[in-house]
C-alpha atoms as a PDB file:
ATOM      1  CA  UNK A   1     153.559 180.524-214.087  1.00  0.00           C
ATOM      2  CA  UNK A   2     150.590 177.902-213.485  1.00  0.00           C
ATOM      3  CA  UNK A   3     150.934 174.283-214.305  1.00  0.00           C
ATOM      4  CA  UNK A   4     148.303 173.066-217.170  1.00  0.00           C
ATOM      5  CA  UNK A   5     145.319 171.157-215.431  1.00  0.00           C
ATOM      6  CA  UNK A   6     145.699 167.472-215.481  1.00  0.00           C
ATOM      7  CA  UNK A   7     143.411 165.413-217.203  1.00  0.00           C
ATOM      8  CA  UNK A   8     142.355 161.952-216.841  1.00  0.00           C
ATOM      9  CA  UNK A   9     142.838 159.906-219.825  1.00  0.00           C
ATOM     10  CA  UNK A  10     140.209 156.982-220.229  1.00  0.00           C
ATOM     11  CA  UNK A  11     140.901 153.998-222.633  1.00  0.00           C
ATOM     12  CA  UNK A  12     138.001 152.246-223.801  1.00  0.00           C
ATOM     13  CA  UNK A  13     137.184 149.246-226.468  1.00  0.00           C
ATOM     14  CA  UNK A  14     134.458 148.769-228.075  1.00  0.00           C
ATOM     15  CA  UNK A  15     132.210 145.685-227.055  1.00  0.00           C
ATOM     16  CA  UNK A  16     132.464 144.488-230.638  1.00  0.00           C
ATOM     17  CA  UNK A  17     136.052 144.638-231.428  1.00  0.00           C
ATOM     18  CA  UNK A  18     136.464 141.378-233.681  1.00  0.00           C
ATOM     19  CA  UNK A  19     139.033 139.213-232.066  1.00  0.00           C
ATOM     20  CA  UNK A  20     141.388 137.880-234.932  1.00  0.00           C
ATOM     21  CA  UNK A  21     141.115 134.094-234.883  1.00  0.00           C
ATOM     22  CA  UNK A  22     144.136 133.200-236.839  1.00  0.00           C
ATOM     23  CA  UNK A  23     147.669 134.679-236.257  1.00  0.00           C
ATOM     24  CA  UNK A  24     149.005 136.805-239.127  1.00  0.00           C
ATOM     25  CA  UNK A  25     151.743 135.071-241.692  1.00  0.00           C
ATOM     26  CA  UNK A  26     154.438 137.743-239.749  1.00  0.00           C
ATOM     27  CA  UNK A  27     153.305 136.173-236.324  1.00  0.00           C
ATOM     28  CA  UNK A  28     153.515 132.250-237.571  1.00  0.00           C
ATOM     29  CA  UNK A  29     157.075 133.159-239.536  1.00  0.00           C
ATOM     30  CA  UNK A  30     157.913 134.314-235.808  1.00  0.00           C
ATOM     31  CA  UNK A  31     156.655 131.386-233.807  1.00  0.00           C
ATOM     32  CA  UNK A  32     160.904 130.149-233.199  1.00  0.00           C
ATOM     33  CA  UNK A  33     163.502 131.913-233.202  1.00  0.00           C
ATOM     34  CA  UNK A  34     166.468 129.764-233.667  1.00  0.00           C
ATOM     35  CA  UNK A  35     170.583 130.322-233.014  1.00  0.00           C
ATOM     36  CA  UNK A  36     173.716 128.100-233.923  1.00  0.00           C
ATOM     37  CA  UNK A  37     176.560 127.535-231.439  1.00  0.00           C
ATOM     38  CA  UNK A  38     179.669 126.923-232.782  1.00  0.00           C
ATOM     39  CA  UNK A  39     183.481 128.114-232.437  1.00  0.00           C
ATOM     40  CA  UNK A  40     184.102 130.900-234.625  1.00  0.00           C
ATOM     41  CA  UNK A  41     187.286 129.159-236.052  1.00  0.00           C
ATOM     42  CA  UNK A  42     188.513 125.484-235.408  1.00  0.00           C
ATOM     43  CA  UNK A  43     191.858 124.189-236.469  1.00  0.00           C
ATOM     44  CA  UNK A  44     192.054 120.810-237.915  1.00  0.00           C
ATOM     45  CA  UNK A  45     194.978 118.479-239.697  1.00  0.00           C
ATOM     46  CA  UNK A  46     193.573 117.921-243.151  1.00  0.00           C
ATOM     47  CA  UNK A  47     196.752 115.567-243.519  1.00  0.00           C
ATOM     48  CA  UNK A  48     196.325 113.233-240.902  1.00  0.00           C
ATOM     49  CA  UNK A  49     192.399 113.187-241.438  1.00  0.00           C
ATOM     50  CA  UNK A  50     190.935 114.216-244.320  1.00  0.00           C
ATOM     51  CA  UNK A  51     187.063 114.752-242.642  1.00  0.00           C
ATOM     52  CA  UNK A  52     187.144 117.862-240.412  1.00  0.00           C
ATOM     53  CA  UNK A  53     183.813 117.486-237.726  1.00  0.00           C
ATOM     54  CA  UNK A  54     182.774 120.112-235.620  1.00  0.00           C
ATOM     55  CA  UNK A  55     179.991 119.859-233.208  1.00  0.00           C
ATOM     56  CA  UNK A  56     177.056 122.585-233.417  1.00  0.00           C
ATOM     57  CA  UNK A  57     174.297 123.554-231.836  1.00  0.00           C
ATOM     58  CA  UNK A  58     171.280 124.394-233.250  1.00  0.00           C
ATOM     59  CA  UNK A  59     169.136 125.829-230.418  1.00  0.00           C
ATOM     60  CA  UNK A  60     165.245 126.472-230.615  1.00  0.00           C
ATOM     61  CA  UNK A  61     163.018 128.554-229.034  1.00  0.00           C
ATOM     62  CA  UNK A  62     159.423 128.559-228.796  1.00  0.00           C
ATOM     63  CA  UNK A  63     158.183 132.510-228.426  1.00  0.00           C
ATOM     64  CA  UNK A  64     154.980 131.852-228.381  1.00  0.00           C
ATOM     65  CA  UNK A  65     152.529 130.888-225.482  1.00  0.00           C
ATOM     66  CA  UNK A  66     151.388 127.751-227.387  1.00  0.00           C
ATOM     67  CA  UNK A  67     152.436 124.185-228.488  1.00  0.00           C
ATOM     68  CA  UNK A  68     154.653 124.734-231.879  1.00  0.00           C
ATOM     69  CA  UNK A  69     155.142 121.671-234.282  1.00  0.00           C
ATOM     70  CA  UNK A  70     158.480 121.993-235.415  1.00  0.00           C
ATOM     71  CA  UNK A  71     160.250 120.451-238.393  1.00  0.00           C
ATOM     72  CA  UNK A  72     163.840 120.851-239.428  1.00  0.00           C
ATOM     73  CA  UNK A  73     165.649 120.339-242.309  1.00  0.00           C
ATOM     74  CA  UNK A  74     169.202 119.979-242.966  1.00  0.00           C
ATOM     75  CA  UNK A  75     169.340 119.051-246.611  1.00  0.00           C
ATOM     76  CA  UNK A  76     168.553 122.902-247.741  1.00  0.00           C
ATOM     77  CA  UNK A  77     172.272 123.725-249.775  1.00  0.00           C
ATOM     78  CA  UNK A  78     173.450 127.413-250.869  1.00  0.00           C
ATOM     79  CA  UNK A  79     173.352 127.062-254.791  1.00  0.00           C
ATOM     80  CA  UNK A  80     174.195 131.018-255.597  1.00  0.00           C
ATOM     81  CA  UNK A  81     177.578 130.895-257.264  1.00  0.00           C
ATOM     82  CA  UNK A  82     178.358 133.991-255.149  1.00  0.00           C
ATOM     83  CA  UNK A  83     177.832 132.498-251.777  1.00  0.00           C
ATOM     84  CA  UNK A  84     179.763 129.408-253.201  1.00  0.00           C
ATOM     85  CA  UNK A  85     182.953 131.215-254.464  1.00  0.00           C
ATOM     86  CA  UNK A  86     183.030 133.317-250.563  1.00  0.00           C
ATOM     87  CA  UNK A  87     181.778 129.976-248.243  1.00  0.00           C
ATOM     88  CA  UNK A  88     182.539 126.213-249.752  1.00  0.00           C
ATOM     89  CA  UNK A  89     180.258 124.087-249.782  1.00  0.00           C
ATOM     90  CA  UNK A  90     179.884 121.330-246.590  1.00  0.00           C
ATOM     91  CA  UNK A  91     177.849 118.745-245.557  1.00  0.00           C
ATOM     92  CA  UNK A  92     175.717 117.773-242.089  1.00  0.00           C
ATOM     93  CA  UNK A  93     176.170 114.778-241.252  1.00  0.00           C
ATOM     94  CA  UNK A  94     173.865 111.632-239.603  1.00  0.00           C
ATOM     95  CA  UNK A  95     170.110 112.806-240.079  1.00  0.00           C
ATOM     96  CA  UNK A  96     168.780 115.023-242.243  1.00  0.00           C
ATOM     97  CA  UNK A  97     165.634 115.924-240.904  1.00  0.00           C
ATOM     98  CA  UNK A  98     163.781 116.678-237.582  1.00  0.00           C
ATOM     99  CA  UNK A  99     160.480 116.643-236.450  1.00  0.00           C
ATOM    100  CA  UNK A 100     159.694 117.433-232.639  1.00  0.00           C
ATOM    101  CA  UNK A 101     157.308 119.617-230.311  1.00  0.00           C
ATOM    102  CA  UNK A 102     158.261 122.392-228.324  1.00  0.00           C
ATOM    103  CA  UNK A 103     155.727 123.399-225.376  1.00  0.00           C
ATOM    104  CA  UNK A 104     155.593 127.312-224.143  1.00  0.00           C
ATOM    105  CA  UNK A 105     158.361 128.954-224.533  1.00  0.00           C
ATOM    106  CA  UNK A 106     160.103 125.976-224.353  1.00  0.00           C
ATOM    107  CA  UNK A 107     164.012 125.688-225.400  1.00  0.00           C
ATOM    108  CA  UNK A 108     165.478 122.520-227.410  1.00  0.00           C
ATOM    109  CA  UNK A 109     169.050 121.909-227.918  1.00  0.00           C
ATOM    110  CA  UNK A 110     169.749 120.081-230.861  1.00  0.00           C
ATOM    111  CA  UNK A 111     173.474 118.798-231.416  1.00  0.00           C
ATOM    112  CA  UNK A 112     174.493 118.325-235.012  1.00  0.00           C
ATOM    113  CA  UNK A 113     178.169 118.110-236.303  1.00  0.00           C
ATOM    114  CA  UNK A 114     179.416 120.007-239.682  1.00  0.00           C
ATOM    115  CA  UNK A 115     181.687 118.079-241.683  1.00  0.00           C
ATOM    116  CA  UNK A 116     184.562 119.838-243.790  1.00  0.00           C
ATOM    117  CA  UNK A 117     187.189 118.667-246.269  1.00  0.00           C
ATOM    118  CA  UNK A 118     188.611 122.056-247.246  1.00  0.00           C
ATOM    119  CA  UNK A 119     190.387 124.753-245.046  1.00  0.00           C
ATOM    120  CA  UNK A 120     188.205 127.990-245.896  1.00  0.00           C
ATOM    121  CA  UNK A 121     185.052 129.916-244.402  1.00  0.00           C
ATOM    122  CA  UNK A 122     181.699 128.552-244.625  1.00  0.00           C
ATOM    123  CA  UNK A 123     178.485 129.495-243.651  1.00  0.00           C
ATOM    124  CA  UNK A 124     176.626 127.162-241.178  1.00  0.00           C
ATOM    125  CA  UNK A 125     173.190 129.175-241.414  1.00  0.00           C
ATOM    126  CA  UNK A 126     171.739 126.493-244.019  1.00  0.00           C
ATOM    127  CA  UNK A 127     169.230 124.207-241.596  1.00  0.00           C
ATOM    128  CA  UNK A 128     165.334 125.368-242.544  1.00  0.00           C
ATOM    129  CA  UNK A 129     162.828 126.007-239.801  1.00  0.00           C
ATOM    130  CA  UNK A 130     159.348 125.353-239.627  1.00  0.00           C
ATOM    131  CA  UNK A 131     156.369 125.407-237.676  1.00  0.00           C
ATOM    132  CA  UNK A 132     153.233 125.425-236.890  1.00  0.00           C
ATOM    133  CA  UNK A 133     150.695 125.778-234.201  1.00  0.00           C
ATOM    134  CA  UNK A 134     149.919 122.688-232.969  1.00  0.00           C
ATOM    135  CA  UNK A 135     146.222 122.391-232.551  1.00  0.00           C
ATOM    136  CA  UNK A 136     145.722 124.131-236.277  1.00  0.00           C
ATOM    137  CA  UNK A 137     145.328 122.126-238.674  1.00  0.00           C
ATOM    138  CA  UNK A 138     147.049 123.361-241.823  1.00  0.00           C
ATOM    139  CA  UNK A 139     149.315 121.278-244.665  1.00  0.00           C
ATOM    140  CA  UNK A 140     152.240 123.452-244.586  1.00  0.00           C
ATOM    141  CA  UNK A 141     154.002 124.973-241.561  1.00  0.00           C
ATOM    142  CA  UNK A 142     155.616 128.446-242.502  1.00  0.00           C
ATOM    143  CA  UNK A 143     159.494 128.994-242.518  1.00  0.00           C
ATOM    144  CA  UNK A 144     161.028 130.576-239.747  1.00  0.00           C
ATOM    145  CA  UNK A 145     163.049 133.568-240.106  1.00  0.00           C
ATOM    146  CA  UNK A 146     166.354 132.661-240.742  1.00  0.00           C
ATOM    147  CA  UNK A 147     168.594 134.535-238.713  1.00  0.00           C
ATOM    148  CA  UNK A 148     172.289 135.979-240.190  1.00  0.00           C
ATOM    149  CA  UNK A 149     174.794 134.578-241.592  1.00  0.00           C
ATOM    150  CA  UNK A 150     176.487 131.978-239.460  1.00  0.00           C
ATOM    151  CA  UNK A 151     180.298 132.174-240.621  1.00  0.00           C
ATOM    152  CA  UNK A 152     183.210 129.608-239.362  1.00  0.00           C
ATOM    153  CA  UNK A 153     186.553 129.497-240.473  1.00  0.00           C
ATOM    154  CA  UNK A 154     188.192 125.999-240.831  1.00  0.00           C
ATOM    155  CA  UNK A 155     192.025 126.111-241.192  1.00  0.00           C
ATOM    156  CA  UNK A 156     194.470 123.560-241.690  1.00  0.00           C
ATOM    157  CA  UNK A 157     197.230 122.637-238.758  1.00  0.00           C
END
């Protein structure tokens, strides 16, 4: 049985392809992708102390191949009487918003502490990302995607 005949494929673009100036609204809501570190439960006496503080991390990453303005905001609260019934409500403490610059694919680390005065699960997944490229100049940066939920279960010791 005889092989088909290979043939050479050629790729070609034509000279006056517009190059797209501006990144699409997908590509800027992609610009960092963020992730919280945390331990997934943490044991505290709500009898000795009534304030329950966990550290977290809130780490940043810039995927893109230029300078990001980045601006964080910690104030952002889950209101839906659904999500407040499953995960209490909590509160970040010291500041409340962030504003820094990440280079190239740079990575920031961010240390923030949760504070709790309920045994229960909550979700940490509340801080709001933007950003925006750096050398554009545009009013609003555009919200990251948020990633999932970020649950952690406080109990009482």
């Amino acid at each position: 049985q005889e092989l088909p005949e290979m043939v050479l494929l050629k790729f070609f673009r034509p000279e006056n392809t517009p190059v797209p100036a501006r990144p699409t609204p997908e590509q800027l809501s992609n610009l960092i992708k963020t992730s919280l570190h945390y331990p997934e439960s943490f044991n505290h006496s709500f009898h000795q102390k009534s304030l329950c503080l966990v550290p977290v991390t809130l780490l940043l990453s810039n995927c893109s191949q230029a300078v990001v303005d980045v601006m964080i905001d910690l104030r952002h609260k889950t209101t839906s009487p659904e999500a407040l019934e499953i995960h209490g409500s909590f509160t970040w403490l010291g500041q409340t918003q962030y504003k820094l610059q990440l280079k190239s694919q740079e990575v920031y680390s961010l240390q923030l502490k949760a504070c709790f005065v309920h045994t229960g699960v909550y979700n940490l997944g509340t801080p709001r990302v933007f950003a925006k490229l750096a050398d554009q100049v545009t009013l609003f940066e555009t919200s990251q995607q948020n990633s999932m939920p970020a649950l952690i279960i406080i109990n009482n010791i």
